[in-house]
Protein backbone atom coordinates (compact mmCIF):
# COMPACT_ATOMS: atom_id res chain seq x y z
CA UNK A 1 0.00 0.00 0.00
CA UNK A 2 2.81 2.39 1.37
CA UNK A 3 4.89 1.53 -2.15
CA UNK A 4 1.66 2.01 -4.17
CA UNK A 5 1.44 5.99 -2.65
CA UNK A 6 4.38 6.43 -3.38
CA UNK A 7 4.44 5.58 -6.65
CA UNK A 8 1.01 7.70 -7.26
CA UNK A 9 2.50 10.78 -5.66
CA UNK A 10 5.90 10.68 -7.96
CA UNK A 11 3.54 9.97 -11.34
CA UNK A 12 1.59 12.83 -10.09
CA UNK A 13 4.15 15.14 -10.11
CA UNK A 14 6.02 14.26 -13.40
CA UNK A 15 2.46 14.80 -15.29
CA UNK A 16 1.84 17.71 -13.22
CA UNK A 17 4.87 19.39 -11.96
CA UNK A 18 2.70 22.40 -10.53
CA UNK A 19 1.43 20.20 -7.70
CA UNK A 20 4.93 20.26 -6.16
CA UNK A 21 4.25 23.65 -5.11
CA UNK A 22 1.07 22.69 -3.79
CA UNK A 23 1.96 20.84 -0.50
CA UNK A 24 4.63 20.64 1.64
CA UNK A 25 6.85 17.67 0.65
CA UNK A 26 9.89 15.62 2.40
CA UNK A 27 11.90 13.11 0.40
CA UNK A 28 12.16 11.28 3.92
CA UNK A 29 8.65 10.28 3.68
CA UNK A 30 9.53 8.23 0.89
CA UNK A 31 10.85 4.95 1.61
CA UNK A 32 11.91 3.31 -1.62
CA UNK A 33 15.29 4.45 -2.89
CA UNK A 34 14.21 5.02 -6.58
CA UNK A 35 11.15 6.79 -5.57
CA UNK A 36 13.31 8.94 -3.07
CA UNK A 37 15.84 10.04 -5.84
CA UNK A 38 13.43 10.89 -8.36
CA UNK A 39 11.81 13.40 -5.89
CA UNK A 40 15.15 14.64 -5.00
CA UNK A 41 15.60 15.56 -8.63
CA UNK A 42 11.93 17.28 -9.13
CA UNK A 43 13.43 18.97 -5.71
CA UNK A 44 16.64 20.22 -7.69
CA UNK A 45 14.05 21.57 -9.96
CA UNK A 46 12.14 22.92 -7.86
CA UNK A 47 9.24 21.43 -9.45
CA UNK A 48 9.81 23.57 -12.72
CA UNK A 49 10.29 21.34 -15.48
CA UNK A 50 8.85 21.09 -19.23
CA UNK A 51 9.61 17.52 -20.17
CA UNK A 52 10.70 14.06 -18.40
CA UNK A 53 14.25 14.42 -19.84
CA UNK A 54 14.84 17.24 -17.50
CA UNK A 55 14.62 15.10 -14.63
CA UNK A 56 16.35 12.29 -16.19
CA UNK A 57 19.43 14.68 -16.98
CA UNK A 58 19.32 15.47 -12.98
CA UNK A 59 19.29 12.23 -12.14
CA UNK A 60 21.94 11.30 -14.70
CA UNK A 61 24.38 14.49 -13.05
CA UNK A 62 23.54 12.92 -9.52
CA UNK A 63 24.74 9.16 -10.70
CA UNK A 64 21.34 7.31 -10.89
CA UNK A 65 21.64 6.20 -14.44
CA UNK A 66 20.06 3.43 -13.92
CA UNK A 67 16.73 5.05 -13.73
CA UNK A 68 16.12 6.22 -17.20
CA UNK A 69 13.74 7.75 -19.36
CA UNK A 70 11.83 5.44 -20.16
CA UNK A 71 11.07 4.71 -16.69
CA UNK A 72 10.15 7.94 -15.89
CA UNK A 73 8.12 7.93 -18.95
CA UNK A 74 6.49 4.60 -18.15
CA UNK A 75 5.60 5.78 -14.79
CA UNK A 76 4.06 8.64 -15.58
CA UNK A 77 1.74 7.03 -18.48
CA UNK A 78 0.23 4.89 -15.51
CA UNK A 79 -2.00 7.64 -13.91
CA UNK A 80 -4.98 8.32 -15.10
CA UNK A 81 -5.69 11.27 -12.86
CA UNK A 82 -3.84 13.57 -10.29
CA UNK A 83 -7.08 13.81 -8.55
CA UNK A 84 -6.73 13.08 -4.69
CA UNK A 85 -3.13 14.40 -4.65
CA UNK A 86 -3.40 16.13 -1.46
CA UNK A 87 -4.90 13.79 0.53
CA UNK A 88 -2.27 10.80 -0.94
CA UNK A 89 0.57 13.01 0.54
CA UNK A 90 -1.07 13.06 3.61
CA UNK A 91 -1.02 9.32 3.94
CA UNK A 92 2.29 9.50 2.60
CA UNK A 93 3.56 11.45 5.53
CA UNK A 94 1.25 8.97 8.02
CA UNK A 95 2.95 6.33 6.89
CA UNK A 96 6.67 7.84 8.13
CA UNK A 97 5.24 8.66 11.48
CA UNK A 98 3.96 5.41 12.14
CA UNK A 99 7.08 3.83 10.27
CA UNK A 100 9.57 5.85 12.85
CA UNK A 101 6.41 5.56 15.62
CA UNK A 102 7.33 1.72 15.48
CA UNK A 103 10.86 1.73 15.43
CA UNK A 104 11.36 4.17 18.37
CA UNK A 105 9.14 2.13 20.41
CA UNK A 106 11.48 -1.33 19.70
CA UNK A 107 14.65 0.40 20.32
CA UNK A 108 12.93 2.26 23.71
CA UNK A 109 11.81 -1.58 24.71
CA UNK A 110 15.91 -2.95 24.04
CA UNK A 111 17.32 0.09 25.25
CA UNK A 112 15.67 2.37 27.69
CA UNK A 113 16.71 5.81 27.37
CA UNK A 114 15.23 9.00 28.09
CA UNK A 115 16.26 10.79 24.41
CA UNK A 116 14.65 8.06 22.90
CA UNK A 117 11.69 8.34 24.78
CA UNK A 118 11.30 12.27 24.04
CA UNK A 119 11.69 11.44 20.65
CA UNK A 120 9.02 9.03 20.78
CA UNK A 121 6.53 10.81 22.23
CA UNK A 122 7.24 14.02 19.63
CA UNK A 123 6.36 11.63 17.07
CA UNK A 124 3.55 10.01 18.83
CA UNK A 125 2.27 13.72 19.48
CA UNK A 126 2.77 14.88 15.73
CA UNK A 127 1.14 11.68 14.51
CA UNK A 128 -2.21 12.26 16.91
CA UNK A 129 -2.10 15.79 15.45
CA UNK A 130 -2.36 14.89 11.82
CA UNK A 131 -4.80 12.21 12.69
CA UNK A 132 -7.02 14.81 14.31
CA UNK A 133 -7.62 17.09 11.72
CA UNK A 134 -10.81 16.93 10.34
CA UNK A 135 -12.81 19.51 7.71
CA UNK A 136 -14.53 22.18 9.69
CA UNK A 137 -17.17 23.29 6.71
CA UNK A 138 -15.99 26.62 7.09
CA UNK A 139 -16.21 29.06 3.99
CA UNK A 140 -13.74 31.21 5.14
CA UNK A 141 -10.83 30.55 3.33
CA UNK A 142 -13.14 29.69 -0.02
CA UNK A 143 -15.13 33.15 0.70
CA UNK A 144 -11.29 35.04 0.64
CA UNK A 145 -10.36 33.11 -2.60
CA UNK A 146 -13.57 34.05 -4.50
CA UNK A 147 -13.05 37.88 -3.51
CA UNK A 148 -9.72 38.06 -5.34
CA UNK A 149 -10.79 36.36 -8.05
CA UNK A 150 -13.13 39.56 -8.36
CA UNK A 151 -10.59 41.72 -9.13
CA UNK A 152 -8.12 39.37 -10.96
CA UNK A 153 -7.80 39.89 -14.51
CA UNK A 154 -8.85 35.82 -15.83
CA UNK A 155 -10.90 35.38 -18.90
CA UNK A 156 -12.39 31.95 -19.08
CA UNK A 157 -12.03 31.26 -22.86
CA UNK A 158 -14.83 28.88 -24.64
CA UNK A 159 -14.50 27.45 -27.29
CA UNK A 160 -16.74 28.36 -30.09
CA UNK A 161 -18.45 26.28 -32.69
CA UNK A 162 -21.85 26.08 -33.77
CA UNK A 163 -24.02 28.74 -33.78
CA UNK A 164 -26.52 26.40 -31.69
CA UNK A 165 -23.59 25.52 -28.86
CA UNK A 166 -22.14 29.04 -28.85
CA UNK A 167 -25.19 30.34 -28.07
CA UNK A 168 -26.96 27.41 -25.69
CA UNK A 169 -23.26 27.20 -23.84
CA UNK A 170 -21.54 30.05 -24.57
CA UNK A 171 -19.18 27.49 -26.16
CA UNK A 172 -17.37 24.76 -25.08
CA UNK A 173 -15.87 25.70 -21.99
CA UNK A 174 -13.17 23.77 -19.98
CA UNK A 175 -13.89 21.30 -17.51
CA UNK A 176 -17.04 19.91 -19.83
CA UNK A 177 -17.54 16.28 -20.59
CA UNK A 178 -20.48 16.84 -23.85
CA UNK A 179 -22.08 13.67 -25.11
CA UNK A 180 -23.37 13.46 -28.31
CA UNK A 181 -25.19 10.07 -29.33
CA UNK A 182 -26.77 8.92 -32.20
CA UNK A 183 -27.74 5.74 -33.97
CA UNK A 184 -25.21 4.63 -36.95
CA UNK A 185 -24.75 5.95 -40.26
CA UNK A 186 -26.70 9.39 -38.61
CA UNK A 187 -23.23 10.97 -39.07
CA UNK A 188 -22.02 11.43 -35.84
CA UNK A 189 -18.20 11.41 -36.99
CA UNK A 190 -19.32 13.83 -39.56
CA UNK A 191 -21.06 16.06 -37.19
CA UNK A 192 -18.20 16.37 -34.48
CA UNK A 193 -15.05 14.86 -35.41
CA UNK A 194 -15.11 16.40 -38.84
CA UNK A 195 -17.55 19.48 -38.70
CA UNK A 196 -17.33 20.70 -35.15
CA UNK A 197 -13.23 20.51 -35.20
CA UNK A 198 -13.13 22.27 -38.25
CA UNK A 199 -15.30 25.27 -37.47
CA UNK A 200 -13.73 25.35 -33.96
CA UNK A 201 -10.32 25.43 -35.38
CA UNK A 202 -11.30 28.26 -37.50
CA UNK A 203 -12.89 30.01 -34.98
CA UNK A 204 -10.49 29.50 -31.97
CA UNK A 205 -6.72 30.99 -33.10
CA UNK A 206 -5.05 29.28 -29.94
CA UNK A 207 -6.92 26.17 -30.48
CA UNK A 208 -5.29 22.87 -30.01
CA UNK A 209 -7.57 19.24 -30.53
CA UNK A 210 -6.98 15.46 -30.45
CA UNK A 211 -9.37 13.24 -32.30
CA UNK A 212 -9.63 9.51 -31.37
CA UNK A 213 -10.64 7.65 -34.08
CA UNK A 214 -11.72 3.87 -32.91
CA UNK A 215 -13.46 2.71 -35.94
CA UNK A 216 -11.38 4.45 -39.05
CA UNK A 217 -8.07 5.37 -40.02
CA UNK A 218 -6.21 8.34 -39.85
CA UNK A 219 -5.97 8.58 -43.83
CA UNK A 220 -9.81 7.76 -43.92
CA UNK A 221 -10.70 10.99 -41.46
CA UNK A 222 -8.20 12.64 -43.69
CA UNK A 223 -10.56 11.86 -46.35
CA UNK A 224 -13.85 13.41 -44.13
CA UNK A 225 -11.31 16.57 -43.83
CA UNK A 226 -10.86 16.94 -47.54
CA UNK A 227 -14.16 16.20 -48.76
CA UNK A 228 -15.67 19.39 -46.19
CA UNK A 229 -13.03 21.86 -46.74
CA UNK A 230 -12.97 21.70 -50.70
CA UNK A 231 -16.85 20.24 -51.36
CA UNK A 232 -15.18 17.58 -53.72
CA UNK A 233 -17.38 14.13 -53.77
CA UNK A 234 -15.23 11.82 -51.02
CA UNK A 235 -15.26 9.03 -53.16
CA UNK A 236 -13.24 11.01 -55.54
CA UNK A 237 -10.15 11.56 -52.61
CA UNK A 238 -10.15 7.49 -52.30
CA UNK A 239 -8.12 7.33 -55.44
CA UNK A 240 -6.87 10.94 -56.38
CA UNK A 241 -4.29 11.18 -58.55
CA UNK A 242 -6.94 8.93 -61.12
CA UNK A 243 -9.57 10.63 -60.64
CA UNK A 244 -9.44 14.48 -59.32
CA UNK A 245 -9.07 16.87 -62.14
CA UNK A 246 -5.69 19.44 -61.92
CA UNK A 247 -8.44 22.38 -60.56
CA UNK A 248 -9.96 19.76 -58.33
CA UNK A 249 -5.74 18.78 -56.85
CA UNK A 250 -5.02 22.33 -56.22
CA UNK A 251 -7.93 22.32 -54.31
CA UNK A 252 -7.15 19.53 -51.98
CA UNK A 253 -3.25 21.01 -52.17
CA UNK A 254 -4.45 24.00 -49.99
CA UNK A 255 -6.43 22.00 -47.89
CA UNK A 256 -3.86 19.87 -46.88
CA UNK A 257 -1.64 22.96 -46.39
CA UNK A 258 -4.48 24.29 -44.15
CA UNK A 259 -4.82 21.09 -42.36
CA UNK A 260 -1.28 21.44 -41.42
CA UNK A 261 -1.35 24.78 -39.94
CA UNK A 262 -3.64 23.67 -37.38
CA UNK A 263 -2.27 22.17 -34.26
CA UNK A 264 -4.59 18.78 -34.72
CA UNK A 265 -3.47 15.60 -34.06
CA UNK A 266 -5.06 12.33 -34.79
CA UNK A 267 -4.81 8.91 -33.00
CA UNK A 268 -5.80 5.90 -34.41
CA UNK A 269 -4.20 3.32 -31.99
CA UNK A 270 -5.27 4.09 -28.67
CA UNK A 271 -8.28 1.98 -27.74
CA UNK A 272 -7.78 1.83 -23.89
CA UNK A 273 -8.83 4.17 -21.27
CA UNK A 274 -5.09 4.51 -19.74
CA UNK A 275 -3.42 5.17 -23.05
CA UNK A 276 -6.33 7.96 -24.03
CA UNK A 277 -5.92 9.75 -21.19
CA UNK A 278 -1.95 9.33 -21.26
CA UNK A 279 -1.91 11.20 -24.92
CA UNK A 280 -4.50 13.89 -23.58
CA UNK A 281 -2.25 14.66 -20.91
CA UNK A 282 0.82 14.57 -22.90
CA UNK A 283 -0.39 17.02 -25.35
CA UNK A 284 -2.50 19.52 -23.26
CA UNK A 285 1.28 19.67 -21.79
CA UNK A 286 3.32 20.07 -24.69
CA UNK A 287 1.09 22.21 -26.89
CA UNK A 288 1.13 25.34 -25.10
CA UNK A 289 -2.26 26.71 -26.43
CA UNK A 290 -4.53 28.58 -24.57
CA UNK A 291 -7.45 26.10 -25.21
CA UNK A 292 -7.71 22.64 -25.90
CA UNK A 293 -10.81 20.42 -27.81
CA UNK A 294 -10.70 16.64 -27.53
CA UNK A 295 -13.27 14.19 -29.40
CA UNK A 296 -13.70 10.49 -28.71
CA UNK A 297 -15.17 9.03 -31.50
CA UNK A 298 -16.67 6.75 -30.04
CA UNK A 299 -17.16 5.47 -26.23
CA UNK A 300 -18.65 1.56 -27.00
CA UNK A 301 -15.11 0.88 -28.32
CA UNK A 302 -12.97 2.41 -25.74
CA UNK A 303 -11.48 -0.74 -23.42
CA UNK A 304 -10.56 -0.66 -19.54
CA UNK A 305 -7.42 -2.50 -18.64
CA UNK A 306 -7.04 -4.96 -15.86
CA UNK A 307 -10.50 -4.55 -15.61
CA UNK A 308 -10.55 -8.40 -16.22
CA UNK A 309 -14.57 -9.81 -16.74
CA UNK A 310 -15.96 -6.56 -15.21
CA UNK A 311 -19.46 -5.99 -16.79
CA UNK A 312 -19.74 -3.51 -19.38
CA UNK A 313 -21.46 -0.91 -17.34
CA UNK A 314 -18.95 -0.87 -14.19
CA UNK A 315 -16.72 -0.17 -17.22
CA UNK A 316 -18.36 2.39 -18.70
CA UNK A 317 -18.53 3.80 -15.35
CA UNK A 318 -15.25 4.51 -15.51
CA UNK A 319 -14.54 5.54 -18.68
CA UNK A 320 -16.82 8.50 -18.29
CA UNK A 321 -15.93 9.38 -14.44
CA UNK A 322 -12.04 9.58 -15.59
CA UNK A 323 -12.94 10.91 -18.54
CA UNK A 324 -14.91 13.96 -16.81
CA UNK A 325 -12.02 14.38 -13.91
CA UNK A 326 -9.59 14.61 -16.18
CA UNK A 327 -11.12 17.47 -18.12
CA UNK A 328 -11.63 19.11 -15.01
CA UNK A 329 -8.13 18.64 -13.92
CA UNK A 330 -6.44 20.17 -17.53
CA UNK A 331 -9.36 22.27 -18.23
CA UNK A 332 -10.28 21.22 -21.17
CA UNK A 333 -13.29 20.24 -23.10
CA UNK A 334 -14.46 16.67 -24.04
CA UNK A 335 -16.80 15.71 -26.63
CA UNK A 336 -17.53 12.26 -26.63
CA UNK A 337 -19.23 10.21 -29.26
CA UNK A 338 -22.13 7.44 -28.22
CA UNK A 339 -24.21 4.52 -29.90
CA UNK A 340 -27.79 4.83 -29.15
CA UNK A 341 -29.71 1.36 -28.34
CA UNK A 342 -31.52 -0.43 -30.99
CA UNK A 343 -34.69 0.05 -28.79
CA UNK A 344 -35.17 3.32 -30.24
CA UNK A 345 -35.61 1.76 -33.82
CA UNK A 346 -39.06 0.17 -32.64
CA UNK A 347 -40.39 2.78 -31.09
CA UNK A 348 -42.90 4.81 -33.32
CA UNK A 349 -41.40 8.58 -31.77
CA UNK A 350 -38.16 8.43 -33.27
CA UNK A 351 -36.67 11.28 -30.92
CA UNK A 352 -33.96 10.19 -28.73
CA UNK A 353 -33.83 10.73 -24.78
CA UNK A 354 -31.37 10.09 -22.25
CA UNK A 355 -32.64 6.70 -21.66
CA UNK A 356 -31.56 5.29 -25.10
CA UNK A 357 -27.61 5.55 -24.61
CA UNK A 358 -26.30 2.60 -23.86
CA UNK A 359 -25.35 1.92 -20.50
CA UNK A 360 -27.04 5.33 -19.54
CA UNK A 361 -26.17 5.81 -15.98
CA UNK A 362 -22.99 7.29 -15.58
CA UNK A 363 -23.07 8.73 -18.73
CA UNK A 364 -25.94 11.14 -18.28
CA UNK A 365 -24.35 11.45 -14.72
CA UNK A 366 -21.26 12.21 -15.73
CA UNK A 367 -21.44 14.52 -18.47
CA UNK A 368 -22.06 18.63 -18.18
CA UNK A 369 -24.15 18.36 -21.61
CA UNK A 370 -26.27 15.61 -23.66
CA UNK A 371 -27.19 15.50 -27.11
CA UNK A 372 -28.47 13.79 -29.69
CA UNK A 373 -28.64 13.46 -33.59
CA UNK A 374 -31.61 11.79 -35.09
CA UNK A 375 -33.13 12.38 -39.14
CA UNK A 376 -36.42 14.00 -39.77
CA UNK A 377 -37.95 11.19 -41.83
CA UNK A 378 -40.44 13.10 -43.95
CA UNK A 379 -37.08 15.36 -45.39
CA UNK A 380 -34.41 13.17 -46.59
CA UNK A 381 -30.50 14.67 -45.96
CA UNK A 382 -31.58 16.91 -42.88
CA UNK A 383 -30.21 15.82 -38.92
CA UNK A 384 -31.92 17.35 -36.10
CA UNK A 385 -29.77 17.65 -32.97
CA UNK A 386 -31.57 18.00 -29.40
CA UNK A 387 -30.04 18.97 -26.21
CA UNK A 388 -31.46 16.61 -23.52
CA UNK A 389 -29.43 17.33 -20.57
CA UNK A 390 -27.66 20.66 -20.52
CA UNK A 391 -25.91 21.89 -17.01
CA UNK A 392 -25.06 25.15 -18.31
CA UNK A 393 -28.56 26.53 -19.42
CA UNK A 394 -31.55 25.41 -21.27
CA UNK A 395 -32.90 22.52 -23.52
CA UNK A 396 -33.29 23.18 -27.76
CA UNK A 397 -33.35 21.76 -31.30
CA UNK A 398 -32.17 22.59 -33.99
CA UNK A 399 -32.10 21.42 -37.66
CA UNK A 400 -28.84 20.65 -40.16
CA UNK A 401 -29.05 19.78 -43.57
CA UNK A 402 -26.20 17.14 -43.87
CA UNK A 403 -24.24 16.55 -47.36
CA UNK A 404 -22.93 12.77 -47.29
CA UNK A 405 -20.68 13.11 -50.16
CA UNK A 406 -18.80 16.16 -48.95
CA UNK A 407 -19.25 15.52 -45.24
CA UNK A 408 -20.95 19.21 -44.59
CA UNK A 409 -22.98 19.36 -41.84
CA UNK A 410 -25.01 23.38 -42.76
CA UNK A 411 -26.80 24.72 -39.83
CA UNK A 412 -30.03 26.15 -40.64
CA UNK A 413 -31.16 29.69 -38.87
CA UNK A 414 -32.64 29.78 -35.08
């Protein structure tokens, strides 16, 4: 247990080397020797570090080569969240007292001395004190915090979109876990991995996103890209040096150009829980932008490890309770994509409500906003989306007329 806190606290602070700042810290309390060192080199830091190499080149200058890298790297990739930080370092520095607690008291039983017993009885009384303290409820110190942040000069930036979020959210604003779930073949990809990321890239200057694609290629979103940015028929971009005309290539030339500009990356590989939020946290790190878009495309396919036989929902469970502290913990928005249960297919209203995602719980519990795309069967080629849960303000629909060929989702006027 004792080496398991450990290990949390030193992962915590090589993916978040702010939280060394946060709470008072002794490399004492540490009893493994690797763990010890690599806080000793965080120390040298003084928690100020942009990349896992700086602490490897400390530890390397101090003679620890033998923790490299890739350990560091390794270590780091298993935690999922830095929540709880605080109160792990509290156990952390529990388990020293009591460590020390239970020494001083063998030696004092071998050798009776009076030093000994002081010191035994500082610990014992340092020990009882941490033990004691308990949350008062007060709102003091929460009441002081909230009046400077009256006068401080912080603009929460949103990110903005569609007309219909923009103005039902005031964008996408950190911290939000927004489902969106639809049957398949409604477009759902279309809608937010291709549509949504495009307009909020040209919207948002300091914008950084990572798509996870589960169920297509990078080359085949590529595709979904090209098709909506230069209205050329997708099937076209499957095979384009036959069959795009020398207009139609300089077309698709830009786009790719513009494509590049925009700090977007795409991952195609990661199918587990720990590895998604591993590259999240990587890149909200690295990027250095302002804001930050993610989109999970879609949530039956993401996996839990060591989660052995573990029903579905207890997994699902977790995908979307990570999944929401982690965007609360970088600040960052979430969109994540859902399947819709078949249910809804004999039912004679068509609409969608919270009921019909699969494995509903946690996901409506979970998630700041809830949407849904569905057709409207009597006009072929137009999506309605409905909000159905929405934390930050009211319920609404709104109609899109939705071009399969080119991928263009075209929001009609409300």
């Amino acid at each position: 247990m004792e080496n398991q806190i450990e290990r949390e606290i030193i992962a915590s602070l090589l993916a978040k080397p702010t939280l060394f700042h946060v709470l008072t810290l002794n490399a004492r309390w540490f009893s493994q020797p690797m763990y010890q060192r690599i806080f000793h080199a965080i120390q040298q830091l003084d928690g100020r570090f942009d990349s896992i190499f700086d602490v490897a080149r400390v530890l390397i200058e101090a003679g620890h080569e033998e923790i490299t890298a890739s350990q560091l790297s390794n270590l780091k990739a298993e935690l999922v969240t830095t929540e709880h930080f605080r109160h792990k370092v509290q156990q952390l520095e529990r388990c020293f007292l009591e460590k020390n607690l239970r020494a001083l008291c063998y030696e004092y039983s071998q050798k009776p001395k009076q030093k000994t017993l002081a010191t035994l009885l500082d610990y014992s009384l340092l020990l009882q004190e941490k033990s004691n303290v308990r949350e008062t409820g007060k709102l003091t110190a929460t009441l002081q915090r909230y009046h400077a942040e009256l006068f401080a000069v912080q603009k929460v930036e949103t990110i903005k979109s569609y007309r219909l979020f923009d103005q039902m959210l005031g964008g996408l604003s950190p911290g939000m876990l927004f489902t969106i779930g639809a049957r398949p073949s409604v477009g759902k990809t279309a809608f937010a991995a291709v549509n949504l990321v495009l307009t909020a890239l040209a919207k948002n200057t300091s914008l950084a996103v990572d798509i996870f694609t589960l169920e297509m290629t990078k080359k085949e979103l590529l595709q979904r890209f090209l098709a909506h940015l230069t209205q050329i028929d997708g099937k076209k971009l499957r095979d384009p040096a036959l069959r795009l005309t020398p207009d139609q290539i300089q077309k698709v030339q830009g786009a790719l150009q513009q494509l590049a500009d925009y700090e977007l990356n795409v991952y195609d590989r990661s199918f587990d829980l720990l590895t998604i939020c591993q590259e999240i946290r990587q890149h909200v790190n690295a990027s250095g932008q302002a804001q930050h878009l993610v989109v999970i495309d879609y949530l039956g396919l993401i996996t839990v490890p060591q989660t052995g036989r573990l029903e579905r929902r207890l997994q699902i469970e977790e995908i979307t309770r990570q999944l929401k502290l982690l965007a609360n913990e970088l600040g960052i928005a979430i969109v994540l994509l859902s399947q819709l249960n078949r249910e809804i297919e004999a039912r004679a209203e068509k609409i969608p409500v919270l009921s019909d995602l699969r494995e509903s719980g946690s996901i409506e519990q979970d998630s700041n906003v809830v949407g849904f795309l569905y057709p409207t069967e009597d006009q072929p080629g137009q999506i309605q989306f409905i909000f159905r849960k929405n934390r930050e303000g009211g319920l609404a629909r709104r109609s899109f007329n939705f071009d399969g060929a080119t991928m263009t989702f075209t929001e009609q006027s409300g």
